[in-house]
PDB file of N, CA and C in Angstrom:
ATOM      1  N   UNK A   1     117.259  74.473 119.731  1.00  0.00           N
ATOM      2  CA  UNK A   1     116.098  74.036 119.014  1.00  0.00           C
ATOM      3  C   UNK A   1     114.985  73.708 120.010  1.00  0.00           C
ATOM      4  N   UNK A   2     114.133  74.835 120.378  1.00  0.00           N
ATOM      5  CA  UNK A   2     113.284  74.570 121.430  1.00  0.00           C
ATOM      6  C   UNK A   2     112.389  74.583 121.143  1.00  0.00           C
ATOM      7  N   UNK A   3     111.549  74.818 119.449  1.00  0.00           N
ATOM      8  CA  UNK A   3     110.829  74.107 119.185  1.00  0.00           C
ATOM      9  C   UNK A   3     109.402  75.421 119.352  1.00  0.00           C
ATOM     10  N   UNK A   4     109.729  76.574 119.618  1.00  0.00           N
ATOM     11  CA  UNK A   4     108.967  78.037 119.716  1.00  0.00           C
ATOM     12  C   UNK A   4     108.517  78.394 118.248  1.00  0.00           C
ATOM     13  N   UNK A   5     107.059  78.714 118.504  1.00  0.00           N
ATOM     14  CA  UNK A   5     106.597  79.248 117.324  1.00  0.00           C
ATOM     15  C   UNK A   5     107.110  80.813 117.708  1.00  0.00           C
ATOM     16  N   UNK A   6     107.507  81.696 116.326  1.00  0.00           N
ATOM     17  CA  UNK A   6     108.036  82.612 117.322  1.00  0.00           C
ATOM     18  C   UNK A   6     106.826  83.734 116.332  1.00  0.00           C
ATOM     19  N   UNK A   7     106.661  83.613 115.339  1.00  0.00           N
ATOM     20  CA  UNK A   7     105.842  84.541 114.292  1.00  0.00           C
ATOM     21  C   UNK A   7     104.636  83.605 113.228  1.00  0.00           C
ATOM     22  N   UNK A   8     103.972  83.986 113.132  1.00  0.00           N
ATOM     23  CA  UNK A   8     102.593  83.370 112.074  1.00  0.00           C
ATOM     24  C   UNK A   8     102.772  84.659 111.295  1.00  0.00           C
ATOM     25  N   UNK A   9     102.814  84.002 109.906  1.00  0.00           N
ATOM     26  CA  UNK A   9     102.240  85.062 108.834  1.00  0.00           C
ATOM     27  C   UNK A   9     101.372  84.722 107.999  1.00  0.00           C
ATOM     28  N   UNK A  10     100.393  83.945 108.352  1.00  0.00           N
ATOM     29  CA  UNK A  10      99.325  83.719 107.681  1.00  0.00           C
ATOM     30  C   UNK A  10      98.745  82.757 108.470  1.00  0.00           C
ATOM     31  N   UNK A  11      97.399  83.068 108.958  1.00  0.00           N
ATOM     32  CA  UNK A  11      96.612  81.929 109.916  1.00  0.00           C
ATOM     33  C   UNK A  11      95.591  81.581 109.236  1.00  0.00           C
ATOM     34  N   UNK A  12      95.588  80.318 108.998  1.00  0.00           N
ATOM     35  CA  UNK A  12      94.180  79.810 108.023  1.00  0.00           C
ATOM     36  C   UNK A  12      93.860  80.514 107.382  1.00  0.00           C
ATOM     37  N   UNK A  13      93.996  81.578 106.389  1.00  0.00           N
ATOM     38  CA  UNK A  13      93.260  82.009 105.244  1.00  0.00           C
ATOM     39  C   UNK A  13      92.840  81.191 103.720  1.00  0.00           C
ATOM     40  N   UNK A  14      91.626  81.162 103.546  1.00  0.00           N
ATOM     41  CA  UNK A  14      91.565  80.484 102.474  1.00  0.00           C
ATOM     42  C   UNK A  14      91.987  81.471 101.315  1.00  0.00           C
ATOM     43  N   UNK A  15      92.764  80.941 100.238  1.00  0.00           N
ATOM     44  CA  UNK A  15      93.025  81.772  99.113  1.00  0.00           C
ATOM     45  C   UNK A  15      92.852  80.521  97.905  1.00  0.00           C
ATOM     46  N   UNK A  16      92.604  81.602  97.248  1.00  0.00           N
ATOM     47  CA  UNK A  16      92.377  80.504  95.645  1.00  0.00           C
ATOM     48  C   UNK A  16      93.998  80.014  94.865  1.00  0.00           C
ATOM     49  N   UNK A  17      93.781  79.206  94.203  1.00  0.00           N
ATOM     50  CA  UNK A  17      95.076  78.587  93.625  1.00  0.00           C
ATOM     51  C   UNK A  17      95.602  80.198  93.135  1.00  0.00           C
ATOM     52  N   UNK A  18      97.015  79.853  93.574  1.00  0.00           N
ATOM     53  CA  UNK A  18      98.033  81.437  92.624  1.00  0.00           C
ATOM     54  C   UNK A  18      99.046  81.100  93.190  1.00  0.00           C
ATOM     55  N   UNK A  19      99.688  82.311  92.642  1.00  0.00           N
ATOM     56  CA  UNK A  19     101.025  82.769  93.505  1.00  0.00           C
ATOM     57  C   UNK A  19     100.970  83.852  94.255  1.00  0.00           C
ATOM     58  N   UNK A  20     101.685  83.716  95.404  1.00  0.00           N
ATOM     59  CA  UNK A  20     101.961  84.646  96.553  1.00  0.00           C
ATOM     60  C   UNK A  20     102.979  85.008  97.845  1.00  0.00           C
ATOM     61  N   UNK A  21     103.108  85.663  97.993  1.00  0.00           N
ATOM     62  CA  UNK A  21     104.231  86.502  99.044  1.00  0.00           C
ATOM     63  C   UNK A  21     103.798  87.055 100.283  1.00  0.00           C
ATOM     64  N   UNK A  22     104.688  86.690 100.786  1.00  0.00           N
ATOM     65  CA  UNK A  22     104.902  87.614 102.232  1.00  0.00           C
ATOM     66  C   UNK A  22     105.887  88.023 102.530  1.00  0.00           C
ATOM     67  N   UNK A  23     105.892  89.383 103.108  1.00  0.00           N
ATOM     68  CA  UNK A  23     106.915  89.642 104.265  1.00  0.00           C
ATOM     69  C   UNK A  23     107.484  89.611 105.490  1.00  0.00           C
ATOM     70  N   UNK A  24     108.568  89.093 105.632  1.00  0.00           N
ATOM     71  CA  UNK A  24     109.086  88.982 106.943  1.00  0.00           C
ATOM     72  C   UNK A  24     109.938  89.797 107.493  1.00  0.00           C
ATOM     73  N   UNK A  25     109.916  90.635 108.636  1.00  0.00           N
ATOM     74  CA  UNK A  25     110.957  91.374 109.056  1.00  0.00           C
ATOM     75  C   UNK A  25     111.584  90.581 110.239  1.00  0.00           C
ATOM     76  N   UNK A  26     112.589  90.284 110.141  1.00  0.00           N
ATOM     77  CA  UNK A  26     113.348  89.703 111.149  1.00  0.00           C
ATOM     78  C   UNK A  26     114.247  90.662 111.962  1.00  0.00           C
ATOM     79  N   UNK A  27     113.880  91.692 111.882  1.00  0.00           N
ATOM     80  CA  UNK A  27     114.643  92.760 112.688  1.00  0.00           C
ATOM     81  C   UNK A  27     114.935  92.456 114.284  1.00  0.00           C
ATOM     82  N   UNK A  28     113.701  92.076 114.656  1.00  0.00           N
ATOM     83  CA  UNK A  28     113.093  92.437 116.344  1.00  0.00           C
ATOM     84  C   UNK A  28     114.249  90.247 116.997  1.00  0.00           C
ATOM     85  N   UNK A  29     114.538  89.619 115.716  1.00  0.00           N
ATOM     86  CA  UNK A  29     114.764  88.414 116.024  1.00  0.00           C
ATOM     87  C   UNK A  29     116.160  88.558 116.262  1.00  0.00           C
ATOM     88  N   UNK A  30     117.346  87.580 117.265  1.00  0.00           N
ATOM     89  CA  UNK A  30     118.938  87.257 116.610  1.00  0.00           C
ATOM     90  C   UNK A  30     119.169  86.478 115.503  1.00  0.00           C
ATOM     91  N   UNK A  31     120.493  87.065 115.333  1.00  0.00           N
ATOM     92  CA  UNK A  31     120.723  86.150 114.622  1.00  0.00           C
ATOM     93  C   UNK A  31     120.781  84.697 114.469  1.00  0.00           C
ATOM     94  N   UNK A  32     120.544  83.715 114.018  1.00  0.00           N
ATOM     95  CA  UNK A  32     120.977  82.541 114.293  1.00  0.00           C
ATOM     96  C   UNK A  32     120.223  81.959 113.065  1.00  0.00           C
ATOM     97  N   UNK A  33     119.976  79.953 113.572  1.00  0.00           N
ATOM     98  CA  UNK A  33     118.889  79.163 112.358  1.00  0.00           C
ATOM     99  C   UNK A  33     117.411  78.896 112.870  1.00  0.00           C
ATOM    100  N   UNK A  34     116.959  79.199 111.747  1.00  0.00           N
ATOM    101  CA  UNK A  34     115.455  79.097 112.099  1.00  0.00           C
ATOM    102  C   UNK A  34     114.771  78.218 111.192  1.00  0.00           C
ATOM    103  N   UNK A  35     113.714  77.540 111.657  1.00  0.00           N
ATOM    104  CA  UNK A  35     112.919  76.447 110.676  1.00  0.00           C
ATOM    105  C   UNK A  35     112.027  77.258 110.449  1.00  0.00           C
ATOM    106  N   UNK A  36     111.130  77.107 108.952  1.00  0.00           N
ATOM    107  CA  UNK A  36     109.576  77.278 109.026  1.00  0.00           C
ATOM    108  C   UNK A  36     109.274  76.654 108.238  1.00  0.00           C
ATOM    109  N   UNK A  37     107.590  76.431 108.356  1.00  0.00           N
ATOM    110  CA  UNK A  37     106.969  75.073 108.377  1.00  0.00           C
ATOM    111  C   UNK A  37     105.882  76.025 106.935  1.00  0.00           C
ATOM    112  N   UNK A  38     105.652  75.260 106.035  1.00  0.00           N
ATOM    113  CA  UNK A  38     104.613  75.654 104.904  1.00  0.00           C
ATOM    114  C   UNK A  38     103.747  74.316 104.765  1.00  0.00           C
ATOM    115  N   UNK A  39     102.230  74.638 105.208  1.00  0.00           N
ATOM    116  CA  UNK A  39     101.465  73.756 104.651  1.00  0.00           C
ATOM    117  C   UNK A  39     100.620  74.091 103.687  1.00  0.00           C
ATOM    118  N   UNK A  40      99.671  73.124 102.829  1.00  0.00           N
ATOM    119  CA  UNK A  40      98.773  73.610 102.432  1.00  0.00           C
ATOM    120  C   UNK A  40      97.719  72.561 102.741  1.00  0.00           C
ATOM    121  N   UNK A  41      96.646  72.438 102.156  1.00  0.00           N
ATOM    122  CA  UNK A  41      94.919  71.546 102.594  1.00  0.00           C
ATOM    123  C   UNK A  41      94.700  71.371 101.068  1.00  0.00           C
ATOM    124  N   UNK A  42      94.088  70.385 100.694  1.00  0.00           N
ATOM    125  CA  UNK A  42      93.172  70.554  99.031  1.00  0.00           C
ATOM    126  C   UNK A  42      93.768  69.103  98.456  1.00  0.00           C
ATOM    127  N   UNK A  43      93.717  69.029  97.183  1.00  0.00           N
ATOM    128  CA  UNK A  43      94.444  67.621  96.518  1.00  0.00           C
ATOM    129  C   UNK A  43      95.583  67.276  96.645  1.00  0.00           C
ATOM    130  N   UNK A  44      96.495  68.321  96.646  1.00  0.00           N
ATOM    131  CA  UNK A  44      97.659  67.679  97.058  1.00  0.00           C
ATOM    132  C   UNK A  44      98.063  68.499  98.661  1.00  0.00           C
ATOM    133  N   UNK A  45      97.677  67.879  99.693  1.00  0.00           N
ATOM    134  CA  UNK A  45      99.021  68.139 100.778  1.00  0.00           C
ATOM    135  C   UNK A  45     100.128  68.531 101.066  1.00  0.00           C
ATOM    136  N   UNK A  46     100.795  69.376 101.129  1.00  0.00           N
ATOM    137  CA  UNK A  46     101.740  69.801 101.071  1.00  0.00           C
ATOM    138  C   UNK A  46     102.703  70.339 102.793  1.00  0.00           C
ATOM    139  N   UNK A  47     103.496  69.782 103.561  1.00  0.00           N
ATOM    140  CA  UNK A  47     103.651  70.174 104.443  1.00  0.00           C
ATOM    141  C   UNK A  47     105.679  69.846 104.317  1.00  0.00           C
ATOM    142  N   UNK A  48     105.961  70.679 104.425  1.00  0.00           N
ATOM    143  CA  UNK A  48     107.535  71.559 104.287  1.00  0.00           C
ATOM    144  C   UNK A  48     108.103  72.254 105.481  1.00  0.00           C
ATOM    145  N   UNK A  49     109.085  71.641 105.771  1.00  0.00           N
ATOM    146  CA  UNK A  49     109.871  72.254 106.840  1.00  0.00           C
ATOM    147  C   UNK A  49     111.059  72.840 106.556  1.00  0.00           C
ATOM    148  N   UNK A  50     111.350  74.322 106.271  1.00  0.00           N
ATOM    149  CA  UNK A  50     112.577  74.853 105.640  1.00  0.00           C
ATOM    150  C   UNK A  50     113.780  74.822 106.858  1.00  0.00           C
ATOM    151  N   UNK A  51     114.930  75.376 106.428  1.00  0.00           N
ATOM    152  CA  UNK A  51     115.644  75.970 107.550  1.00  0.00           C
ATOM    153  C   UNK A  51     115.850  77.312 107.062  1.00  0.00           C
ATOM    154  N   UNK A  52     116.106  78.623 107.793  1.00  0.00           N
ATOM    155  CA  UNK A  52     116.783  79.541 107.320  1.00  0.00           C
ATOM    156  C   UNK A  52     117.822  80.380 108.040  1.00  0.00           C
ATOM    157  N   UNK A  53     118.482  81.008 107.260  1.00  0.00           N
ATOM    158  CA  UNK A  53     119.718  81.612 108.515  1.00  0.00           C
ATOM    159  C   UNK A  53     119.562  83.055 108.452  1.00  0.00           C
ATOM    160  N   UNK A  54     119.375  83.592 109.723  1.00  0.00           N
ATOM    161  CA  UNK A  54     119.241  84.597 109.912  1.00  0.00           C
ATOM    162  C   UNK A  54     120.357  85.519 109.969  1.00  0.00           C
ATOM    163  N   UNK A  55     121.175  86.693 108.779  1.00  0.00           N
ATOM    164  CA  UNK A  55     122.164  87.287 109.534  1.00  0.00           C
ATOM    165  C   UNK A  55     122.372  88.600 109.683  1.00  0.00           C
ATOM    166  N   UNK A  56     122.492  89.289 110.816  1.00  0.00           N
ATOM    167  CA  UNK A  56     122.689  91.127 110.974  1.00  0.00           C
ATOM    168  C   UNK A  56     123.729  91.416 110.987  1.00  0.00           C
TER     169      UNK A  56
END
């Protein structure tokens, strides 16, 4: 846990209230656990730290 940003998939874009997706290819990564972090800005704050497991 060293604490490396290793990928951004979205850098500051403003978007209007919705729903939405991204893709991640974890190909180029090992296997192992990985955190990622979801924020948002506006009335409610929102800042989330997932874990996920990566497996090939």
């Amino acid at each position: 846990m060293l604490g490396k940003e290793i990928i951004r998939l979205v850098n500051n874009e403003f978007r209007s209230v919705g729903r939405y997706s991204e893709n991640f290819n974890g190909s180029s990564l090992s296997s192992g656990v990985y955190f990622y972090r979801l924020e948002t800005e506006g009335e409610k704050n929102l800042n989330l730290t997932k874990r996920m497991v990566l497996l090939k």
